[in-house]
Protein backbone atom coordinates (compact mmCIF):
# COMPACT_ATOMS: atom_id res chain seq x y z
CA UNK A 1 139.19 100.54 96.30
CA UNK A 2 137.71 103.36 97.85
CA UNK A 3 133.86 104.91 97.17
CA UNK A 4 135.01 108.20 95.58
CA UNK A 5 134.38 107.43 91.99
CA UNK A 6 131.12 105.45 92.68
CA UNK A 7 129.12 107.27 94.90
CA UNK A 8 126.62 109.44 93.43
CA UNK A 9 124.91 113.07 93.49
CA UNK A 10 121.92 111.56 92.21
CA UNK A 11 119.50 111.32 95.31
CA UNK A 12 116.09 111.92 96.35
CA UNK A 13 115.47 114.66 99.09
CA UNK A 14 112.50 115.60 101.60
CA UNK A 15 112.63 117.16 104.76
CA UNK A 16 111.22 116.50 107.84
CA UNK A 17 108.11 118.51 107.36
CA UNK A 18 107.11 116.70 104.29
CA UNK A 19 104.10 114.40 104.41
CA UNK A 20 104.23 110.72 104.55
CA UNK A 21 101.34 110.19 102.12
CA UNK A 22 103.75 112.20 99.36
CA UNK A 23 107.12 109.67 100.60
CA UNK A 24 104.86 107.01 100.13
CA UNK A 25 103.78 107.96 97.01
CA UNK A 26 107.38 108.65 95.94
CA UNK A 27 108.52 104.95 96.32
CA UNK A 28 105.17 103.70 94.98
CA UNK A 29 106.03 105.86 91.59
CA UNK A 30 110.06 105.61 91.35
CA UNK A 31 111.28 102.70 93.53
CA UNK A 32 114.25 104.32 95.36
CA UNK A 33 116.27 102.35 97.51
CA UNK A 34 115.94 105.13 100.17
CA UNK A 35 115.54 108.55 100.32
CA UNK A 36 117.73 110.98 102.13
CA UNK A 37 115.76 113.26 105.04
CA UNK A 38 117.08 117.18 105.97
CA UNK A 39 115.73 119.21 108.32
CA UNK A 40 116.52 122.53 106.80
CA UNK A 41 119.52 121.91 104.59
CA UNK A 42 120.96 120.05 107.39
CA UNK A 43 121.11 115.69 106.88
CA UNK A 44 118.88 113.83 109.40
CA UNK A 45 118.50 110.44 108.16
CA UNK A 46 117.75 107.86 105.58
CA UNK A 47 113.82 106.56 105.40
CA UNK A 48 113.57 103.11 103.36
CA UNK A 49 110.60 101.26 102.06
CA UNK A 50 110.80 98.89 104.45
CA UNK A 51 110.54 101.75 107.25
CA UNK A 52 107.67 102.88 105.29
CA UNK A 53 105.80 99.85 105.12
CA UNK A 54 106.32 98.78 109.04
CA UNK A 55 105.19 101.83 110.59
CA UNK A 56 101.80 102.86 111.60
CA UNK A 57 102.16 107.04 110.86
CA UNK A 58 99.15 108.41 108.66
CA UNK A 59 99.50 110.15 105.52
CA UNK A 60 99.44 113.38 106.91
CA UNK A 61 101.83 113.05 109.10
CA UNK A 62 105.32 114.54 108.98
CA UNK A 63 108.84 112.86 108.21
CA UNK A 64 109.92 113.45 111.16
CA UNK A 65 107.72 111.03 112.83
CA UNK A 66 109.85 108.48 111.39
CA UNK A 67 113.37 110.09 111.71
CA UNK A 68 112.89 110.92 115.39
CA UNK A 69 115.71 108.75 117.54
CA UNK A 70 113.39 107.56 119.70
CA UNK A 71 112.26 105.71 116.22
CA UNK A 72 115.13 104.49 114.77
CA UNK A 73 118.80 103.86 114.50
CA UNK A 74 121.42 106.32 113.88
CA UNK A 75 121.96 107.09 110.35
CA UNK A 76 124.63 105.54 108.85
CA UNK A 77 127.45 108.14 107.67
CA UNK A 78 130.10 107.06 104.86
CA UNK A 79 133.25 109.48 103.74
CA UNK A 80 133.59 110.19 100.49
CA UNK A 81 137.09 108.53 100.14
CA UNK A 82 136.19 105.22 102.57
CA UNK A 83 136.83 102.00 101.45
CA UNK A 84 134.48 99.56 99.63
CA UNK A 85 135.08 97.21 102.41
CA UNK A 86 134.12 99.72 105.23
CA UNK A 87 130.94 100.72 103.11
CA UNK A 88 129.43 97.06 102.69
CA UNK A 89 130.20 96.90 106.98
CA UNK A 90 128.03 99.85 107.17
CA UNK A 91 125.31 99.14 104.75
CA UNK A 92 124.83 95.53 105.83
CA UNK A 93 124.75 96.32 109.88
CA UNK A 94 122.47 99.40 109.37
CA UNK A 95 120.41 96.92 107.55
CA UNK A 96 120.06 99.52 104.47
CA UNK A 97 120.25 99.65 101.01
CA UNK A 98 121.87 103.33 100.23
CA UNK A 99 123.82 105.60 102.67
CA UNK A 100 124.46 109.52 102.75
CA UNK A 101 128.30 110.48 101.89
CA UNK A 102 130.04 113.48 103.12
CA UNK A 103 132.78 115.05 102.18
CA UNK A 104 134.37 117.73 104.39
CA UNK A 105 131.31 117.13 106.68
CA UNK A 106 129.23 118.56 103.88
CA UNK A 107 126.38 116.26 102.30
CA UNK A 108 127.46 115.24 99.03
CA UNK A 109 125.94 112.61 97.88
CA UNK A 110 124.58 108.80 98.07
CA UNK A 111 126.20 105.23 98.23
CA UNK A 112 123.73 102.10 96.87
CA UNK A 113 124.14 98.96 97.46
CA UNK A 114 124.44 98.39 93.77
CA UNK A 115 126.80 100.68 93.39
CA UNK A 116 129.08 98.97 95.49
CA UNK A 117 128.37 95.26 93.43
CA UNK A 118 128.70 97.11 90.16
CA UNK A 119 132.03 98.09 91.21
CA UNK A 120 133.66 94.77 92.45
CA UNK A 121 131.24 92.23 90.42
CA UNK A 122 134.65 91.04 87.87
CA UNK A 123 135.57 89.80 91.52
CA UNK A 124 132.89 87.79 92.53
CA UNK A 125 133.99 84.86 90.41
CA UNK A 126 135.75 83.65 93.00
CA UNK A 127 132.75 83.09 95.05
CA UNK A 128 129.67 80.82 94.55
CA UNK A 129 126.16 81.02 96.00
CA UNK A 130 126.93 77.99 98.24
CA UNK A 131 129.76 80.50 100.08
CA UNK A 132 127.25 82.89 100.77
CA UNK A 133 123.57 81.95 100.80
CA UNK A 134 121.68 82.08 103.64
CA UNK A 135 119.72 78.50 104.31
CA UNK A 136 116.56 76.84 105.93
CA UNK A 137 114.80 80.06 104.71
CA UNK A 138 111.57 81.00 106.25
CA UNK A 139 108.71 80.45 104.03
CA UNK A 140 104.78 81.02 103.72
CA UNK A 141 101.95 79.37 101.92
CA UNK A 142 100.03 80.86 99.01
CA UNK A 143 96.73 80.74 101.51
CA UNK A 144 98.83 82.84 104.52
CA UNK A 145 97.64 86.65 104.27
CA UNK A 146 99.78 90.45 103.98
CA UNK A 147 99.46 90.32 107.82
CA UNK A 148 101.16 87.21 108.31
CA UNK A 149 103.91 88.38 105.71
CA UNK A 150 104.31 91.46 107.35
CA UNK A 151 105.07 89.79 110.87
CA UNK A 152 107.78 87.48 109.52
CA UNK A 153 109.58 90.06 106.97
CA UNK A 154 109.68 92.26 110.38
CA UNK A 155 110.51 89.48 112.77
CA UNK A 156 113.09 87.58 110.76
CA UNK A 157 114.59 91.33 109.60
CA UNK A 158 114.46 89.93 106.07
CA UNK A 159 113.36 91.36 102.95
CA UNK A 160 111.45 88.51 100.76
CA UNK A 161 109.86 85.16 101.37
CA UNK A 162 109.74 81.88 99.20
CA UNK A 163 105.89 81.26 98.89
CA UNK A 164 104.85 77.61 98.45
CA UNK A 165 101.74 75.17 97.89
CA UNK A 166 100.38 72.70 99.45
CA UNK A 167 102.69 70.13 97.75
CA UNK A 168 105.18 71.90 99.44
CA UNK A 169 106.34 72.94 96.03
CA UNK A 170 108.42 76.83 95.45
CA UNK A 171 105.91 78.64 93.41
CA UNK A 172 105.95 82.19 93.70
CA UNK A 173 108.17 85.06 96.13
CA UNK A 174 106.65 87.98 97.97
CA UNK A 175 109.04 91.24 98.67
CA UNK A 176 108.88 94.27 101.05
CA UNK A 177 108.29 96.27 98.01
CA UNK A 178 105.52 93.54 96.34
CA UNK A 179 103.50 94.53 100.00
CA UNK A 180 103.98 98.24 100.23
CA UNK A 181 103.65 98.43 96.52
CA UNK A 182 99.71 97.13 96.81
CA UNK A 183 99.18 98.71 100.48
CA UNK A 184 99.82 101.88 98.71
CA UNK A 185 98.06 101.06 95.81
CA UNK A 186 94.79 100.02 97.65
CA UNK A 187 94.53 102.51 99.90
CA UNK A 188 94.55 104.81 97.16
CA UNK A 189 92.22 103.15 94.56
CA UNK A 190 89.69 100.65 96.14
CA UNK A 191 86.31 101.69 97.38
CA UNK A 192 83.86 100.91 99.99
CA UNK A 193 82.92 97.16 99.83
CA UNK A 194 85.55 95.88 97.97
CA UNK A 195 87.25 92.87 98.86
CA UNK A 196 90.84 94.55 99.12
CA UNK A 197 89.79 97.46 99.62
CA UNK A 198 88.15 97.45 102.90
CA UNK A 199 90.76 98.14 105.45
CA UNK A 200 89.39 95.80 108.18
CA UNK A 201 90.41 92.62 105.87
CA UNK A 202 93.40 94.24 104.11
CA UNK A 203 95.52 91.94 105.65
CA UNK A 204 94.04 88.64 105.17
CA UNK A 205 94.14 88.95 101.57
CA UNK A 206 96.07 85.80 100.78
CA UNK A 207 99.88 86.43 99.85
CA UNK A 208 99.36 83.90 96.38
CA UNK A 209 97.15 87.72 95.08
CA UNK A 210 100.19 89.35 94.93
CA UNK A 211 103.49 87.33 95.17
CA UNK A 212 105.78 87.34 91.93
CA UNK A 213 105.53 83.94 90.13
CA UNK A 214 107.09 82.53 88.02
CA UNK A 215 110.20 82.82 90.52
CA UNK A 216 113.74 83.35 89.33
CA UNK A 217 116.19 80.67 90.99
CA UNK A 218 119.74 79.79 91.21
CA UNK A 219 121.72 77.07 92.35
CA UNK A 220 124.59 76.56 94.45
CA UNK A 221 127.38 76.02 92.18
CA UNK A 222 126.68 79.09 90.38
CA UNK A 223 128.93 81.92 90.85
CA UNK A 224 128.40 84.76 92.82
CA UNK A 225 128.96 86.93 89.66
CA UNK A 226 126.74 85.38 87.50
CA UNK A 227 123.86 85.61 90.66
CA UNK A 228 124.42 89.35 90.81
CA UNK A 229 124.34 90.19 87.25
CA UNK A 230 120.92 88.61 87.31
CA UNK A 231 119.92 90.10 90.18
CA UNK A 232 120.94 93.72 88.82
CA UNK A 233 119.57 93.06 85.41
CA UNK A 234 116.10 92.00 86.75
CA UNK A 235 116.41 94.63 89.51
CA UNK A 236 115.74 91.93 91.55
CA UNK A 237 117.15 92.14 95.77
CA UNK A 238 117.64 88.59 96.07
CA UNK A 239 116.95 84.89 94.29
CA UNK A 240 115.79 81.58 95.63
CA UNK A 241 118.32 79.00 95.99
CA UNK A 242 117.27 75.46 94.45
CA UNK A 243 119.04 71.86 93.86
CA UNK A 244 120.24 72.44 90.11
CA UNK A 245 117.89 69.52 88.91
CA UNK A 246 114.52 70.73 90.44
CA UNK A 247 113.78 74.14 90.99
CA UNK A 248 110.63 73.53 92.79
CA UNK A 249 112.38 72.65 95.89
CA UNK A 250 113.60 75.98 97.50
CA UNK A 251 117.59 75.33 99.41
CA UNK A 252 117.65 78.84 100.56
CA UNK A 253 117.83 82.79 99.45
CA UNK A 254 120.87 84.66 98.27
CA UNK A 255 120.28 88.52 98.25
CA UNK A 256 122.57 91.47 97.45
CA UNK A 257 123.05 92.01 101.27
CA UNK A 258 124.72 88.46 101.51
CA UNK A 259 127.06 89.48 98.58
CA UNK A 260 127.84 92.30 100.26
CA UNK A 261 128.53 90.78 103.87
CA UNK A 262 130.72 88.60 101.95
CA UNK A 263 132.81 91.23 100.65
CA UNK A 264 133.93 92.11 104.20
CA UNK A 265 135.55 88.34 105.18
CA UNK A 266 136.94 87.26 102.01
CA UNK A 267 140.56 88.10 103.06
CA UNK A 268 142.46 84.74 104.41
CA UNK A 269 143.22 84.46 108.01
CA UNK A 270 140.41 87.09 108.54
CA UNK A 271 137.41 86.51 110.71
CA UNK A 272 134.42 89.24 110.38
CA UNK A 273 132.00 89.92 112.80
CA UNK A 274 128.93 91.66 111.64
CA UNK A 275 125.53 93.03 113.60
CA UNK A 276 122.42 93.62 112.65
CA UNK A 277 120.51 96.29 114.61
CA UNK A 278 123.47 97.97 116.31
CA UNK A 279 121.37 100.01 117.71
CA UNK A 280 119.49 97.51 120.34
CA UNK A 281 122.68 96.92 121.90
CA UNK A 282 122.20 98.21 125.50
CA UNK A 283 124.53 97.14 128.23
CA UNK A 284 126.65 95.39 125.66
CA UNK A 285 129.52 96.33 123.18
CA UNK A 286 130.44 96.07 119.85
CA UNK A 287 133.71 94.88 120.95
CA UNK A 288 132.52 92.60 123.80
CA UNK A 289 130.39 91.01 120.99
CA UNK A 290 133.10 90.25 118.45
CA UNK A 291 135.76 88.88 121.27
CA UNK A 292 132.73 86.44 122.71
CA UNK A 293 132.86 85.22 119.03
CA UNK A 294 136.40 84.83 118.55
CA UNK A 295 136.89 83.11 121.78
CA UNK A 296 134.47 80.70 120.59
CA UNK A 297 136.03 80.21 117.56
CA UNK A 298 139.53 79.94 118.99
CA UNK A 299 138.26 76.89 121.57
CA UNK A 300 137.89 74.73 118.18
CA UNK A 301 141.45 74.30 117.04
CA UNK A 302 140.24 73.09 113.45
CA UNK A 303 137.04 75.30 112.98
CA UNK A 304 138.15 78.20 111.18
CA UNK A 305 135.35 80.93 111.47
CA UNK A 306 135.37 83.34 108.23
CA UNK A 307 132.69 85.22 109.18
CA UNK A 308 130.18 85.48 111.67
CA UNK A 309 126.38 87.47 111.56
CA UNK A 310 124.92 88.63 114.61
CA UNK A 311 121.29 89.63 114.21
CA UNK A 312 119.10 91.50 117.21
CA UNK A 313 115.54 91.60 116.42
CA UNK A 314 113.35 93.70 119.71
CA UNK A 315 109.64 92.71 120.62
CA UNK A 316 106.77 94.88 121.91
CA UNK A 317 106.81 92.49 125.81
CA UNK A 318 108.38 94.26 127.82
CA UNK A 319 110.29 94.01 131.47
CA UNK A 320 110.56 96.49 133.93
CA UNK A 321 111.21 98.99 130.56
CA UNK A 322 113.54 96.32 129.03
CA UNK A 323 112.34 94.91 125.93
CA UNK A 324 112.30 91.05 125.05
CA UNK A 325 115.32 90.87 122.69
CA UNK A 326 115.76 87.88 120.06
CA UNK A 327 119.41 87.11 119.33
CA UNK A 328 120.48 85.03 116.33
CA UNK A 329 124.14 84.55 115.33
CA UNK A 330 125.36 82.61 112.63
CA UNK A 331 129.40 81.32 111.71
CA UNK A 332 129.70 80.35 108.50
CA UNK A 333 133.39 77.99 108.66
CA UNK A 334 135.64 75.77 106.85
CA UNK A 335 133.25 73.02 108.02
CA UNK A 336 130.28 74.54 107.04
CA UNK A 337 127.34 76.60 108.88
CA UNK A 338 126.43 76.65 112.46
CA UNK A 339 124.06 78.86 114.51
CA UNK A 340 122.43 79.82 117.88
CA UNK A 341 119.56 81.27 118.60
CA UNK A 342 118.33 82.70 122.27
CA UNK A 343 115.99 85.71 123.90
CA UNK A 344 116.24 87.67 126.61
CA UNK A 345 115.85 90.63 128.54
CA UNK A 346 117.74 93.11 126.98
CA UNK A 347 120.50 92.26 124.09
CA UNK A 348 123.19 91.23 126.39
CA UNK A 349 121.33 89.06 128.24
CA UNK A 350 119.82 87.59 124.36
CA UNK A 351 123.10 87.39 123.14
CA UNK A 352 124.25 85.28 125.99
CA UNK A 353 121.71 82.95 125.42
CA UNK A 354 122.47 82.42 121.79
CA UNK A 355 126.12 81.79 122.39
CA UNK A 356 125.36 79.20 124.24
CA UNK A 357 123.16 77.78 122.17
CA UNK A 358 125.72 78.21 119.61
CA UNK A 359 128.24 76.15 121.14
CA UNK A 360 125.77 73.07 121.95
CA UNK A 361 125.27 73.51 118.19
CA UNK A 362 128.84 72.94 117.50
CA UNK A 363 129.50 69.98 119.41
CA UNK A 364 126.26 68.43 118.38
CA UNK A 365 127.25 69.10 114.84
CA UNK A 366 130.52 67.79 115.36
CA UNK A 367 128.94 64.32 117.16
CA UNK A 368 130.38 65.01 120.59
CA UNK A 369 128.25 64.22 123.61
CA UNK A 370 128.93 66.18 126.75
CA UNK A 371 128.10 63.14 129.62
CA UNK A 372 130.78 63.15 132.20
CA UNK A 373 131.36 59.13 131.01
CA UNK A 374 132.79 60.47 127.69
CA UNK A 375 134.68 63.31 128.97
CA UNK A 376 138.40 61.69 127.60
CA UNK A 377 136.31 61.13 124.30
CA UNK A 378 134.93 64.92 124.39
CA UNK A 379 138.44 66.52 124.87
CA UNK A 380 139.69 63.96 122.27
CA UNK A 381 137.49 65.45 119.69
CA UNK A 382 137.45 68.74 121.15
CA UNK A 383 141.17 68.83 119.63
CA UNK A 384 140.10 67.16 116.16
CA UNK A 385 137.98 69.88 115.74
């Protein structure tokens, strides 16, 4: 299936001299999943709300504060007649929810992620949340402020976090869009000596003000379909994972991006590699990256990898001009999930790291101790696995 009967001329447009204050405005008042950016006619990127919200430019500044390379990663590009497949790869690794399609090099429309699950969702029956949810999720407390929010939706790369009380208990979920939704509105409405309102202490009002409670769950068994329609009914990005007999206890998240990733690795005898942030990569390839993975993969004659997720996440330190990078890959297998996790100097040096984490994480997983006294024992297993 290809993208040419789904994509859509239905877009919002602003160019690069347009004030922020107005794009802010314009996802405070319609919700768009992003909005396309031309610089006199000509396409020059895609601005989301999570863009938005992260960055420090004032209201009067221009677009093109935020479009600028220096900035941000180059835009994604999808053809008109590209596969569904190839679209979810692109959406997922430029970490965005809607795309710019061209035709004959022309601008012609938009691709959403929703969209694309519209389109395949009779297929996702096949599928259940266990397949594709992401767990150990990263969680606050209802007493944690906007601030602290802010730094794990931007460290993690993620989109929403499970909020819970001091009983440990899931009670309420706080999104990209909850946070830029009442940034916007606050800075617009409060006044002098309110609470919210003054910008010094802005960001230590507690996340419980303005997370979304009651939360809407799933559970593992349930099938991917069923997860989406809810999540496209509610217009909902993502739902918390609980054990189907207590859905205080939060398992994990499964959002529309995981659905999508999933899309790309559901062919047999087909291992996906997928990266977040492609555009950190410095003295590193794409192609170095996936054949580190699949070498990993084939050392464990058992462990079939379907699909592995390579995220890159940079920090402000800083090394002779070479940021701190944080690498995180994940395998999802036949035997279930294992992942690595490792910084450095630069993503090649971060990725490094994490792949050898990752491979301590396999054996340990897999019970196998790596003392020289065990070493017929190790290569025993070693060909179990």
């Amino acid at each position: 299936m290809n993208i040419a009967d789904i994509a859509t001329q239905d877009y919002i447009e602003v160019d690069v001299g347009t004030r922020m204050g107005k794009v802010r405005s314009t996802f405070e008042n319609g919700n768009p999943k992003g909005i396309i950016v031309t610089n006199d006619g000509e396409y020059e990127g895609v601005i989301s709300e999570r863009e938005v919200l992260q960055s420090h430019v004032e209201d009067d500044a221009k677009v093109a504060a935020l479009t600028k390379p220096s900035r941000s990663a180059p835009a994604p590009k999808i053809d008109r007649h590209e596969d569904v497949r190839e679209t979810a790869r692109v959406l997922v690794e430029s970490n965005a929810k809607v795309a710019p399609v061209f035709e004959h090099d022309e601008l012609w429309g938009v691709i959403s992620d929703d969209a694309i699950l519209e389109a395949v969702l009779e297929n996702l029956d096949t599928l259940t949340v266990e397949d594709i949810y992401t767990d150990a999720p990263v969680t606050l407390t209802e007493d944690d402020g906007i601030g602290k929010a802010i730094n794990y939706l931007r460290e993690h790369g993620i989109s929403r976090l499970p909020v819970l009380n001091d009983s440990g208990f899931l009670t309420g979920v706080v999104t990209t869009h909850d946070i830029a939704d009442f940034v916007i509105r606050e800075n617009h409405t409060t006044t002098t000596g309110d609470r919210v309102g003054d910008s010094d202490r802005l960001l230590d009002v507690p996340i419980y003000d303005i997370m979304t409670s009651p939360v809407q769950t799933t559970t593992l068994d349930t099938t991917a379909k069923e997860a989406v329609e809810t999540m496209l009914e509610l217009d909902y990005a993502g739902l918390m994972v609980t054990p189907e007999d207590d859905d205080r206890v939060v398992s994990g998240v499964i959002t529309k991006t995981d659905v999508l990733r999933a899309l790309t690795f559901t062919e047999e005898e087909y291992m996906d590699v997928q990266i977040t942030n492609v555009s950190l990569l410095d003295t590193i390839s794409r192609e170095s990256i996936v054949q580190s993975i699949e070498d990993v993969s084939d050392k464990y004659a058992d462990m079939q990898v379907m699909h592995a997720h390579v995220r890159f996440t940079e920090h402000k330190e800083k090394l002779r001009g070479t940021p701190l990078v944080q690498c995180q890959i994940r395998l999802r297998t036949n035997k279930g999930q294992v992942a690595g996790t490792g910084e450095g100097y630069g993503a090649e040096n971060a990725f490094r790291v994490a792949l050898d984490k990752l491979e301590r994480n396999v054996l340990e997983v897999k019970g196998i101790t790596a003392d020289e006294e065990y070493r017929g024992q190790l290569l025993r297993k070693l060909n179990e696995l």
